[in-house]
N, C-alpha and C. Protein backbone atom coordinates (compact mmCIF):
# COMPACT_ATOMS: atom_id res chain seq x y z
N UNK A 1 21.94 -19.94 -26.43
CA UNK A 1 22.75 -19.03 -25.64
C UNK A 1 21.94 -17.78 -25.24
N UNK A 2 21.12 -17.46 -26.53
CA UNK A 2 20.79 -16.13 -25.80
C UNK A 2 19.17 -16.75 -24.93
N UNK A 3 18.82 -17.33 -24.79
CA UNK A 3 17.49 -18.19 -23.78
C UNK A 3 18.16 -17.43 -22.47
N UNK A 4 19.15 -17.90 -22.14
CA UNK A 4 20.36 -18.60 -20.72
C UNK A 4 20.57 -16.85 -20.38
N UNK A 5 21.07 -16.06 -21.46
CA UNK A 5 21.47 -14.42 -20.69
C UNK A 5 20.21 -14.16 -20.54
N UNK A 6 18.88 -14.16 -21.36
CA UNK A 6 17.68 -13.55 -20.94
C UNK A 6 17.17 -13.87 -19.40
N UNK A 7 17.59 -14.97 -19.20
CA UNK A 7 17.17 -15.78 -18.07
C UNK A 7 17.63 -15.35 -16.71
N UNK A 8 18.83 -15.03 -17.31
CA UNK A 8 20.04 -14.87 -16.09
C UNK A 8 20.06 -13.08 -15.76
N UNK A 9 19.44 -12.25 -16.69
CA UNK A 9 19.35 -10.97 -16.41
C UNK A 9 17.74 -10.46 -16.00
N UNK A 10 16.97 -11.58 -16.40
CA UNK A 10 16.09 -11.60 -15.21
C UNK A 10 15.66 -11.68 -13.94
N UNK A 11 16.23 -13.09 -13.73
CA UNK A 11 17.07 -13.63 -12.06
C UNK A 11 17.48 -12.34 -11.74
N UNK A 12 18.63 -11.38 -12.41
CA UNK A 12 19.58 -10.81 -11.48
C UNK A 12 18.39 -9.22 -11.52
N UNK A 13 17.49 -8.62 -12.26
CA UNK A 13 16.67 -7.81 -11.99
C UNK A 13 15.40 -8.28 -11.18
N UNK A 14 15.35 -9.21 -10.36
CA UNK A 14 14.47 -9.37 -9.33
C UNK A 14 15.51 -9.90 -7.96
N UNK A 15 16.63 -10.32 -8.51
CA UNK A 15 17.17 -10.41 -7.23
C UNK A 15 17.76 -9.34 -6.40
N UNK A 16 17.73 -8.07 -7.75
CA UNK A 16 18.22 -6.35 -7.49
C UNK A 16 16.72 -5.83 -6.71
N UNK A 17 16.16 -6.08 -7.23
CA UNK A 17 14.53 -5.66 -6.39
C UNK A 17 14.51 -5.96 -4.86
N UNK A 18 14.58 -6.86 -4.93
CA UNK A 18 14.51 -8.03 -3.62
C UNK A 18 15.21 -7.64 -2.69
N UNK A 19 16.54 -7.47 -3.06
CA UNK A 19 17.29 -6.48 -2.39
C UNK A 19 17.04 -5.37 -2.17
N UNK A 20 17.06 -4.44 -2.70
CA UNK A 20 16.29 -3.16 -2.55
C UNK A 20 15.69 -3.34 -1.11
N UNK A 21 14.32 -3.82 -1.63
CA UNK A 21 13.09 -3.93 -0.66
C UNK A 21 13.78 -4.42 0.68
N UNK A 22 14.38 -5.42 0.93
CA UNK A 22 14.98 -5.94 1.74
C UNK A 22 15.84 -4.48 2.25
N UNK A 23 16.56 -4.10 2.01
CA UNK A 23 17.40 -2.89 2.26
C UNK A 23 16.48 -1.70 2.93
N UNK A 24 15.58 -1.43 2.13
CA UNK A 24 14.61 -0.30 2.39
C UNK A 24 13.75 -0.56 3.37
N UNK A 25 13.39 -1.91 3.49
CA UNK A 25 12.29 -2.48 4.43
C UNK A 25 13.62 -2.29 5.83
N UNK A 26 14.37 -2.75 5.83
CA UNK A 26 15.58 -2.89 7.37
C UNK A 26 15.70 -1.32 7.78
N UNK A 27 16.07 -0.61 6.79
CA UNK A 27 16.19 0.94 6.69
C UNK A 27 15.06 1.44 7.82
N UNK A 28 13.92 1.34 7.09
CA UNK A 28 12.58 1.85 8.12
C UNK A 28 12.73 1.20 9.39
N UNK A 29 12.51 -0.24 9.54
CA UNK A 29 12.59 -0.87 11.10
C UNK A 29 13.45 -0.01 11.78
N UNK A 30 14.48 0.93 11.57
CA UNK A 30 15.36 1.47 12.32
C UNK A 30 15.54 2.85 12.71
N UNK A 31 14.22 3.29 11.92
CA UNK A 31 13.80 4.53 12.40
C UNK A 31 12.77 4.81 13.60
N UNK A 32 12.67 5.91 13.88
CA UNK A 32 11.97 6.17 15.16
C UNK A 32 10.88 6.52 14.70
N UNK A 33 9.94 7.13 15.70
CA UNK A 33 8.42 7.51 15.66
C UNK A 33 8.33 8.57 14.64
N UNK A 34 8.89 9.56 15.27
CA UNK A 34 8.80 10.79 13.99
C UNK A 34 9.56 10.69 12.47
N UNK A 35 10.68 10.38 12.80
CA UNK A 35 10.97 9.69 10.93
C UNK A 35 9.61 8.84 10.54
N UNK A 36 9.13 8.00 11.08
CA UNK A 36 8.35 7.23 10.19
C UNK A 36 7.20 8.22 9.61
N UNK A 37 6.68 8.90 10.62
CA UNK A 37 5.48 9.61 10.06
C UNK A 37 6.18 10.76 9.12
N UNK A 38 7.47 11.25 9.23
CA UNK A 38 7.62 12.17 8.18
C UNK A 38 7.92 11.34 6.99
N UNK A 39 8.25 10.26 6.83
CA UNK A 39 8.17 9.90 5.20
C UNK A 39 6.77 9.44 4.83
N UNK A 40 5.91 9.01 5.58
CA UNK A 40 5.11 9.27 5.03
C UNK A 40 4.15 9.86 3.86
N UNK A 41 3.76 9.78 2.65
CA UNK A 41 3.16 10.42 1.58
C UNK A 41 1.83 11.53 1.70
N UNK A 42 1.69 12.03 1.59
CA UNK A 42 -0.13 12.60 1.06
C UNK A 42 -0.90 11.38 0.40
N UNK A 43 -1.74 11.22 0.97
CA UNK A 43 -2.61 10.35 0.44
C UNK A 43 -3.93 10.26 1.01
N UNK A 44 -4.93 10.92 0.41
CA UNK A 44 -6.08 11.66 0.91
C UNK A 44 -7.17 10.72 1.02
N UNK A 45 -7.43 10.15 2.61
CA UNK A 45 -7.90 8.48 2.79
C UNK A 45 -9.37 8.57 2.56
N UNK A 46 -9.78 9.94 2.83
CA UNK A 46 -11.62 10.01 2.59
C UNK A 46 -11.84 9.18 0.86
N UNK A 47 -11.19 9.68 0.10
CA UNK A 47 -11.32 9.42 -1.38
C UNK A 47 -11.15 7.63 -1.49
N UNK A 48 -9.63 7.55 -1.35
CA UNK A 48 -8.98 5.97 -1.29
C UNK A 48 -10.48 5.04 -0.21
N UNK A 49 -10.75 5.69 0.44
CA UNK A 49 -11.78 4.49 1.35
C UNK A 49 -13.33 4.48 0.96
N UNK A 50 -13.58 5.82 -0.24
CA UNK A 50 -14.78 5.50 -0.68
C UNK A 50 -14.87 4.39 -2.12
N UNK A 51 -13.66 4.86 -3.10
CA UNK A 51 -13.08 3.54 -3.62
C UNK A 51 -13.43 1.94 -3.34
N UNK A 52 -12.51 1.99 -1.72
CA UNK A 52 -12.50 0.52 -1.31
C UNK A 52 -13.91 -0.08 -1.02
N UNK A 53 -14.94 0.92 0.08
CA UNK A 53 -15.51 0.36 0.10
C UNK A 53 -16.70 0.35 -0.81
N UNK A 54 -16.60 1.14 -1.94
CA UNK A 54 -17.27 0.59 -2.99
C UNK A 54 -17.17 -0.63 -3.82
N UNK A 55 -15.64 -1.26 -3.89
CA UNK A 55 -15.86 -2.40 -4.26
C UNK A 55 -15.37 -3.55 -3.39
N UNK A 56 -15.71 -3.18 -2.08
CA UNK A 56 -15.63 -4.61 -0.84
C UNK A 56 -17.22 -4.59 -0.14
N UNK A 57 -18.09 -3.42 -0.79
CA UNK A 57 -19.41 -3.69 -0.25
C UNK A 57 -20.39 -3.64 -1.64
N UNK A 58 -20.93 -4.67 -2.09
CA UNK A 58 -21.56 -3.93 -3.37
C UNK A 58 -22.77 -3.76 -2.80
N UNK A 59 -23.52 -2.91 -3.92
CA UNK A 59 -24.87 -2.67 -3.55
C UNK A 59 -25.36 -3.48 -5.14
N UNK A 60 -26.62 -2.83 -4.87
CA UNK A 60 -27.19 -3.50 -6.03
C UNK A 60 -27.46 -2.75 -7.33
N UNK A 61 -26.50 -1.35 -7.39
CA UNK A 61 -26.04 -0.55 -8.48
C UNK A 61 -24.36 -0.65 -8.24
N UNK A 62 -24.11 -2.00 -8.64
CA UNK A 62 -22.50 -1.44 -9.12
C UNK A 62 -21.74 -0.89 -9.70
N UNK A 63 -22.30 -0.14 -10.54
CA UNK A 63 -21.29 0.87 -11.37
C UNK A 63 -21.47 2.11 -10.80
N UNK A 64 -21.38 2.57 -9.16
CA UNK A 64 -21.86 4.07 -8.82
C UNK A 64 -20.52 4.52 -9.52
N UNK A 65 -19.55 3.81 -9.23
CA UNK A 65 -18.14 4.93 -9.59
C UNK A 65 -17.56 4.52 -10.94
N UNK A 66 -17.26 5.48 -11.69
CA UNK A 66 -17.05 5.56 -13.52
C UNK A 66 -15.28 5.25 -13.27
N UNK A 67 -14.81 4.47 -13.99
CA UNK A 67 -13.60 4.02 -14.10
C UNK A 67 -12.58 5.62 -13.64
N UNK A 68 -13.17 6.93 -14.44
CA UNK A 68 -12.51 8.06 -14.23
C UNK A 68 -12.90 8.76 -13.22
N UNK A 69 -13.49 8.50 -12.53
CA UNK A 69 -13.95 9.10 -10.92
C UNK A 69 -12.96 8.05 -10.28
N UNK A 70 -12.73 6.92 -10.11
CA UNK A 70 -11.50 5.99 -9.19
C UNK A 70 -10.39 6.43 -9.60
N UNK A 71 -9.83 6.84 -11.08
CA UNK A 71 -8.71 7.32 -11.43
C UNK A 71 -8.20 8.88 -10.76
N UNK A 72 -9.65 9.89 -10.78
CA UNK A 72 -9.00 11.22 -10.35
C UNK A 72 -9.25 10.39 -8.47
N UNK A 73 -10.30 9.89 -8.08
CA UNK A 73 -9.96 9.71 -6.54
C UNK A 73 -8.84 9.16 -5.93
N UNK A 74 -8.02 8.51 -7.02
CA UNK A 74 -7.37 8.18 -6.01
C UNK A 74 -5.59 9.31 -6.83
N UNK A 75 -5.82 10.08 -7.54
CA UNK A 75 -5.00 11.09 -7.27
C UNK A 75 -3.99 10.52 -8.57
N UNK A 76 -4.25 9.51 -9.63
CA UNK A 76 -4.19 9.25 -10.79
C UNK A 76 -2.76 8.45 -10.58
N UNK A 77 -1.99 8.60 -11.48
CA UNK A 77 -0.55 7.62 -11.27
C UNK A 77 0.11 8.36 -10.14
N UNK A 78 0.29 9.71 -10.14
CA UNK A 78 1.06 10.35 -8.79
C UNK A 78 0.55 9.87 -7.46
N UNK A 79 -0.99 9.30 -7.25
CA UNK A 79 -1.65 8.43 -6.26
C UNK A 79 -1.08 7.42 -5.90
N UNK A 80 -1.24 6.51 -6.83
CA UNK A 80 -0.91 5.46 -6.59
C UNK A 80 0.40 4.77 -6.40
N UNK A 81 1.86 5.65 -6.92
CA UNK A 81 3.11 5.64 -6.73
C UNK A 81 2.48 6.42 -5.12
N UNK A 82 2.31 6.84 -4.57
CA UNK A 82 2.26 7.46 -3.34
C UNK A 82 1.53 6.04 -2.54
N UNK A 83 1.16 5.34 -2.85
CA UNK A 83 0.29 4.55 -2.09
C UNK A 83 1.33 3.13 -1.90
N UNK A 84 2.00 3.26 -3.34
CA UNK A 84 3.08 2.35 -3.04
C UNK A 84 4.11 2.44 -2.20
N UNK A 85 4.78 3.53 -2.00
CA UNK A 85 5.91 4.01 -1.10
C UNK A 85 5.27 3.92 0.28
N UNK A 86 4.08 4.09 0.61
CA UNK A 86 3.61 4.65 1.73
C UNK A 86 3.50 2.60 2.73
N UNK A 87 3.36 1.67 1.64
CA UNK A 87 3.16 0.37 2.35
C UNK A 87 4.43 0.09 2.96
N UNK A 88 5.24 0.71 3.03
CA UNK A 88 6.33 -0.15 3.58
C UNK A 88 6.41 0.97 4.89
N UNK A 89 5.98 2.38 4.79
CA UNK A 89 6.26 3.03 6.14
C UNK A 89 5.34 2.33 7.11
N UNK A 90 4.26 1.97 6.28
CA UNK A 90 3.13 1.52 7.52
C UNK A 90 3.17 0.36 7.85
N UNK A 91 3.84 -0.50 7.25
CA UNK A 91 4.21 -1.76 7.88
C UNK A 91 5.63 -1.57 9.40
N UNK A 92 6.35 -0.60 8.78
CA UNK A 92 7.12 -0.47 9.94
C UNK A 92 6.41 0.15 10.97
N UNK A 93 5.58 1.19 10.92
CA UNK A 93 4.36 1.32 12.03
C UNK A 93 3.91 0.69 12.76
N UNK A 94 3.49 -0.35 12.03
CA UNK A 94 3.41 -1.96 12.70
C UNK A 94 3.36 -2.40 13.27
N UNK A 95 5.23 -2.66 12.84
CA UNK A 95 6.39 -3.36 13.87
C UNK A 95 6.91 -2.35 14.71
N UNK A 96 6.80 -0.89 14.55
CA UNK A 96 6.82 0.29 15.68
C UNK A 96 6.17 -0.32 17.11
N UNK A 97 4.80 -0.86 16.47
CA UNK A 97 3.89 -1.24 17.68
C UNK A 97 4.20 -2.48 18.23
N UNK A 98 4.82 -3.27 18.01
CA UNK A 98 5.21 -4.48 18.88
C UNK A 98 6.08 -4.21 19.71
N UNK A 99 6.62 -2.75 20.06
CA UNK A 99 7.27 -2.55 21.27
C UNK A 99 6.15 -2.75 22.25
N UNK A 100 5.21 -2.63 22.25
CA UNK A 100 4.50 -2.64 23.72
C UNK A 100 3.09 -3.16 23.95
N UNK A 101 3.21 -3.95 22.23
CA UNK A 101 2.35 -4.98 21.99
C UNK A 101 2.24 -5.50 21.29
N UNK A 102 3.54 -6.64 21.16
CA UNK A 102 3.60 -8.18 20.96
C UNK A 102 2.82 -8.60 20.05
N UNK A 103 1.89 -9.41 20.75
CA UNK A 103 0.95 -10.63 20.45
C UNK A 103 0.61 -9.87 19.04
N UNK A 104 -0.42 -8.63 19.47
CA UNK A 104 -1.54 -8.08 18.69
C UNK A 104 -0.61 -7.74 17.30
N UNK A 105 0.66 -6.85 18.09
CA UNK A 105 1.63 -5.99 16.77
C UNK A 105 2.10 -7.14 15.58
N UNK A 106 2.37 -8.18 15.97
CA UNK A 106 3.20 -8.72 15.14
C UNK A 106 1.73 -9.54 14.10
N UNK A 107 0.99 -10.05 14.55
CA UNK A 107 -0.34 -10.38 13.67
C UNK A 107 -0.62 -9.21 12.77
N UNK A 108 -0.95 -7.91 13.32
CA UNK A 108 -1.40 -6.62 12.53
C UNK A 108 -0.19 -6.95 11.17
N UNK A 109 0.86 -6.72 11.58
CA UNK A 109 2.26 -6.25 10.97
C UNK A 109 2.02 -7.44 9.75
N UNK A 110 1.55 -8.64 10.01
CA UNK A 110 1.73 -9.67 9.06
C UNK A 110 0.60 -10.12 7.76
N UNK A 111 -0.60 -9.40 8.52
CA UNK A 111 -1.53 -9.12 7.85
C UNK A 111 -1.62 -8.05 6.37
N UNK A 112 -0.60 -6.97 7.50
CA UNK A 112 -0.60 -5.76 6.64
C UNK A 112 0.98 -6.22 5.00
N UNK A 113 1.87 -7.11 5.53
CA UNK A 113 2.93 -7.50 4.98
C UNK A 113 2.02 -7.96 3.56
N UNK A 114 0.70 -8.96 4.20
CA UNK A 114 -0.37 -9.48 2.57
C UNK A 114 -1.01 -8.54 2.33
N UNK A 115 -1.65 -7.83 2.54
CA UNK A 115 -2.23 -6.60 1.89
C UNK A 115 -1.19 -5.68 1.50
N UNK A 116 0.13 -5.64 1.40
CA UNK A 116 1.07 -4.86 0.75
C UNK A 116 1.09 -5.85 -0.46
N UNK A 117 1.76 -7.01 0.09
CA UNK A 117 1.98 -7.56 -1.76
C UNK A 117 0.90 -7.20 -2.63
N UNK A 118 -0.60 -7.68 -2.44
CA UNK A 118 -1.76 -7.57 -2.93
C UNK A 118 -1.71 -5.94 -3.50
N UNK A 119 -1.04 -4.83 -3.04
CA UNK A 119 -0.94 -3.71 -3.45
C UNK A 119 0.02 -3.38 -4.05
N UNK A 120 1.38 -4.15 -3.93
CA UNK A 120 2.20 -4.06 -5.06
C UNK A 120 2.32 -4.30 -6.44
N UNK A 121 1.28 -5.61 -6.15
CA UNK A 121 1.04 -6.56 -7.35
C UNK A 121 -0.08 -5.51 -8.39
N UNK A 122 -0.87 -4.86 -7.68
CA UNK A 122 -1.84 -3.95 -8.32
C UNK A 122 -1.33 -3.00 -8.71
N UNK A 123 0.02 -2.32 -8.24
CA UNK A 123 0.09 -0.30 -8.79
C UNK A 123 1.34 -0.96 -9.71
N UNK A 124 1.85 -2.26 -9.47
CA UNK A 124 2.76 -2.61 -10.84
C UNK A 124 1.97 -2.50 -11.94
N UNK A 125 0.73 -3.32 -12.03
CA UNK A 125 0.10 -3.70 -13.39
C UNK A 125 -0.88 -2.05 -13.43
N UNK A 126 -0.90 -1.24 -12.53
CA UNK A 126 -1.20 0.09 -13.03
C UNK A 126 -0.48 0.70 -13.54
N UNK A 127 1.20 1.32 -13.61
CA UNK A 127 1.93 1.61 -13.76
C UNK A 127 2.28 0.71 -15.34
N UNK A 128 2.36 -0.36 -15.20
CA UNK A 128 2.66 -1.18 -16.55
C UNK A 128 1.20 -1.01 -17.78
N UNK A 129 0.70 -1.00 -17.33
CA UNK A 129 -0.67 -0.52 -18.27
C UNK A 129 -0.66 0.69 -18.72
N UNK A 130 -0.50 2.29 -17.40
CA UNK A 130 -0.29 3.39 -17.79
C UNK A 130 0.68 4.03 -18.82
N UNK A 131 1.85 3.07 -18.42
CA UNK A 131 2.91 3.23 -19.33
C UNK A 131 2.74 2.89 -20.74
N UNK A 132 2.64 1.46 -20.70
CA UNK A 132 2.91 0.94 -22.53
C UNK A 132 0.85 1.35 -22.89
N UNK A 133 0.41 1.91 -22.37
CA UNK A 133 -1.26 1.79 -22.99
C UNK A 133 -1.99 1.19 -23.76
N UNK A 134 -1.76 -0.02 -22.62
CA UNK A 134 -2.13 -1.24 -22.68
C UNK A 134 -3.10 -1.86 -21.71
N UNK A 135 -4.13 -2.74 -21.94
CA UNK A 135 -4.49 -3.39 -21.54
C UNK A 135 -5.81 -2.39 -20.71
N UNK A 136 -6.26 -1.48 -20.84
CA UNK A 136 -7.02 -0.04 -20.06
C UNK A 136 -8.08 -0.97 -19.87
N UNK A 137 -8.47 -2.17 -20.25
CA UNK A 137 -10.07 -2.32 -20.15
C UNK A 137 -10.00 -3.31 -18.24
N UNK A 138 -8.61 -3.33 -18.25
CA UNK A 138 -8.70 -4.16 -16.90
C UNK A 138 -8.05 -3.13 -15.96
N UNK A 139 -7.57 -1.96 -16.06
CA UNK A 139 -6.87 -0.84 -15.31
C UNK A 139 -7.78 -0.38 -14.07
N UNK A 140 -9.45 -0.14 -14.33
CA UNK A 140 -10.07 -0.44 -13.28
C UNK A 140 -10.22 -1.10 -11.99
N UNK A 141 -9.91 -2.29 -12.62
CA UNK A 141 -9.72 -3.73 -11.77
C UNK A 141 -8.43 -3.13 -10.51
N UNK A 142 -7.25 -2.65 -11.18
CA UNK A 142 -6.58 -3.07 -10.40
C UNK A 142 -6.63 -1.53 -9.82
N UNK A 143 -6.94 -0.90 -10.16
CA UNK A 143 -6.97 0.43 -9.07
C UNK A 143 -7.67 0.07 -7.88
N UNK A 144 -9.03 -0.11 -8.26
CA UNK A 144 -10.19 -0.69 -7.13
C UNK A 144 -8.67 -1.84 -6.01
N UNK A 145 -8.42 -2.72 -6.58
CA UNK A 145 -7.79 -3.14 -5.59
C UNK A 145 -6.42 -2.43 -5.07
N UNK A 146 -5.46 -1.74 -5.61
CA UNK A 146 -4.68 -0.32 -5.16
C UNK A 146 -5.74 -0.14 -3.76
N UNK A 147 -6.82 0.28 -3.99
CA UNK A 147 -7.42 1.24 -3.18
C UNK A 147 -7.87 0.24 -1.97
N UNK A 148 -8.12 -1.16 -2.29
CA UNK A 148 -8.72 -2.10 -0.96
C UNK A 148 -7.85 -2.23 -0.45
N UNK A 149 -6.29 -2.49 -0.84
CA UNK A 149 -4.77 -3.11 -0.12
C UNK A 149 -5.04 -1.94 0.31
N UNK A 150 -4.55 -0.42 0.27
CA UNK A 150 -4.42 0.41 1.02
C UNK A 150 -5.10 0.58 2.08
N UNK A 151 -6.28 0.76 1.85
CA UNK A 151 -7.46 1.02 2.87
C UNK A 151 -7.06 0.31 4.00
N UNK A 152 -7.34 -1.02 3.37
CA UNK A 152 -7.07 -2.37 4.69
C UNK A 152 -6.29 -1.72 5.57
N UNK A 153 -5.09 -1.87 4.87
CA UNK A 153 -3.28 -1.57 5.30
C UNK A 153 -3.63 -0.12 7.50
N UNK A 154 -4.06 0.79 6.13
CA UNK A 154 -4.66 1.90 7.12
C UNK A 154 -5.50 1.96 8.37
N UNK A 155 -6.73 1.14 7.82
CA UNK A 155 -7.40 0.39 8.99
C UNK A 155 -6.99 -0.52 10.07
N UNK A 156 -6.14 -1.38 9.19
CA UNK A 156 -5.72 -2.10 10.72
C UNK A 156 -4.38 -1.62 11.29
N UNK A 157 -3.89 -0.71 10.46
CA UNK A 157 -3.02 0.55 11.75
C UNK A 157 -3.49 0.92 12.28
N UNK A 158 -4.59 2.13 11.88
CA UNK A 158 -5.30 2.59 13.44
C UNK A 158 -6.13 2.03 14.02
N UNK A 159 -6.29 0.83 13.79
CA UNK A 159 -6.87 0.13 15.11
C UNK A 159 -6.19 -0.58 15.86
N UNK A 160 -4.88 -0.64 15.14
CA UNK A 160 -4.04 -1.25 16.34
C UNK A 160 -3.58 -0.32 17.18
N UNK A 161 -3.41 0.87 16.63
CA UNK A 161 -2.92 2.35 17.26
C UNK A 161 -3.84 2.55 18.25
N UNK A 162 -4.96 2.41 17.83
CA UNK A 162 -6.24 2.97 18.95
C UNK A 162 -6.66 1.89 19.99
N UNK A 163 -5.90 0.45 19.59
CA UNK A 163 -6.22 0.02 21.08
C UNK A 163 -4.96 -0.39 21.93
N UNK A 164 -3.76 0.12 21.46
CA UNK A 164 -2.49 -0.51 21.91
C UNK A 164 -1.75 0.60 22.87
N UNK A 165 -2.05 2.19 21.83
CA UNK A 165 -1.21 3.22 22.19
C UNK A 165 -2.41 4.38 21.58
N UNK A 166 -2.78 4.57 22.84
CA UNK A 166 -3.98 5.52 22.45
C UNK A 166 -2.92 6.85 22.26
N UNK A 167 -2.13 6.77 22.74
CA UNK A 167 -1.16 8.57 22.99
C UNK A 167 -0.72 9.00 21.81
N UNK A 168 -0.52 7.93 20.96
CA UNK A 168 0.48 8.08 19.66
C UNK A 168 -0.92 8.11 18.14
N UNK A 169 -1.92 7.39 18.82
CA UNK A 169 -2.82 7.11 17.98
C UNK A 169 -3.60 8.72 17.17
N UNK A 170 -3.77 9.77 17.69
CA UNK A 170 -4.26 11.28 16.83
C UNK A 170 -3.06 11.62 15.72
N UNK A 171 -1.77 11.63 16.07
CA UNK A 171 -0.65 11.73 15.57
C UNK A 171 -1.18 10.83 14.03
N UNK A 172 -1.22 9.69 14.26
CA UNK A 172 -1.48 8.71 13.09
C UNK A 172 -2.35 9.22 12.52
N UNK A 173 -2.89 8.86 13.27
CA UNK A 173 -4.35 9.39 12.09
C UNK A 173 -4.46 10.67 11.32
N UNK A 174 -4.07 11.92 11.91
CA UNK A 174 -3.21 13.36 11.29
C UNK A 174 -2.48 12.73 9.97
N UNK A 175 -1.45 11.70 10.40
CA UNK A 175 -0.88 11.40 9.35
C UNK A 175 -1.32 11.03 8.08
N UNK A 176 -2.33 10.20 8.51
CA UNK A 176 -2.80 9.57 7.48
C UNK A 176 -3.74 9.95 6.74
N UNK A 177 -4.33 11.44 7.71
CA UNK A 177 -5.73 12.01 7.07
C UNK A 177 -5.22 12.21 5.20
């Protein structure tokens, strides 16, 4: 008996999630240009993109950055809860952009949809590590990737911004500085 409630109050705390997201994700699609950029977070991209591309380009000294240089760069747990909230504004950004370009918007938008999970899946097991202080010897791991989902995420906004809607495109990038 008790297998069956554990089971069943699991189911129903991911099907409460799911919802959520679902809720929150429809929420944004229905905002305009300037709501989106005002929820937007702080999230200081010079730092987050030296991160990424330290570990999407190696050199042949891979340890330039000390587990606690990625932790203060990317602005520590208050970072990375900021990095989480911030994937779902920029996915509606996105889909902002398939008003007036289609083809390109909805590829960007779907791309960026996998580099969100890939970043959810990472600031959970940061957050779950930070919390119970546990598991620190792999906490690295998943920041570095925190910081590649984001990056990505960012990059292929403003490049969809900068070749779709050059007018709206300084605005973004302001945003995102």
């Amino acid at each position: 008996m008790l297998p069956v409630l554990m089971l069943c109050a699991v189911a129903l705390v991911l099907l409460g999630g799911l919802s959520y997201q679902h809720l929150r994700a429809n929420k944004l699609h229905r905002c305009d240009w300037n709501d989106l950029l005002t929820q937007l977070q702080a999230v200081p991209r010079a730092p987050v993109s030296e991160v990424a591309t330290d570990y999407l380009n190696p050199q042949s000294n891979q340890l330039i950055l000390e587990p606690i240089d990625v932790w203060e760069a990317l602005g520590g747990i208050e970072g990375v809860r900021r990095m989480h909230h911030n994937a779902d504004v920029l996915i509606a950004l996105a889909a902002y952009a398939e008003r007036w370009n289609f083809e390109e918007g909805v590829i960007v938008a779907e791309r960026m949809r996998r580099d969100a999970l890939q970043l959810r899946r990472a600031t959970l097991q940061v957050s779950l590590r930070t919390s119970l202080r546990a598991g620190r010897v792999h906490l690295p791991f998943y920041l570095h990737e925190t910081a590649v989902a984001y990056h990505l995420m960012t990059e292929r906004l403003l490049a969809l911004y900068k070749g779709s809607h050059a007018g709206l495109y300084p605005q973004l990038a302001e945003a995102l500085s």
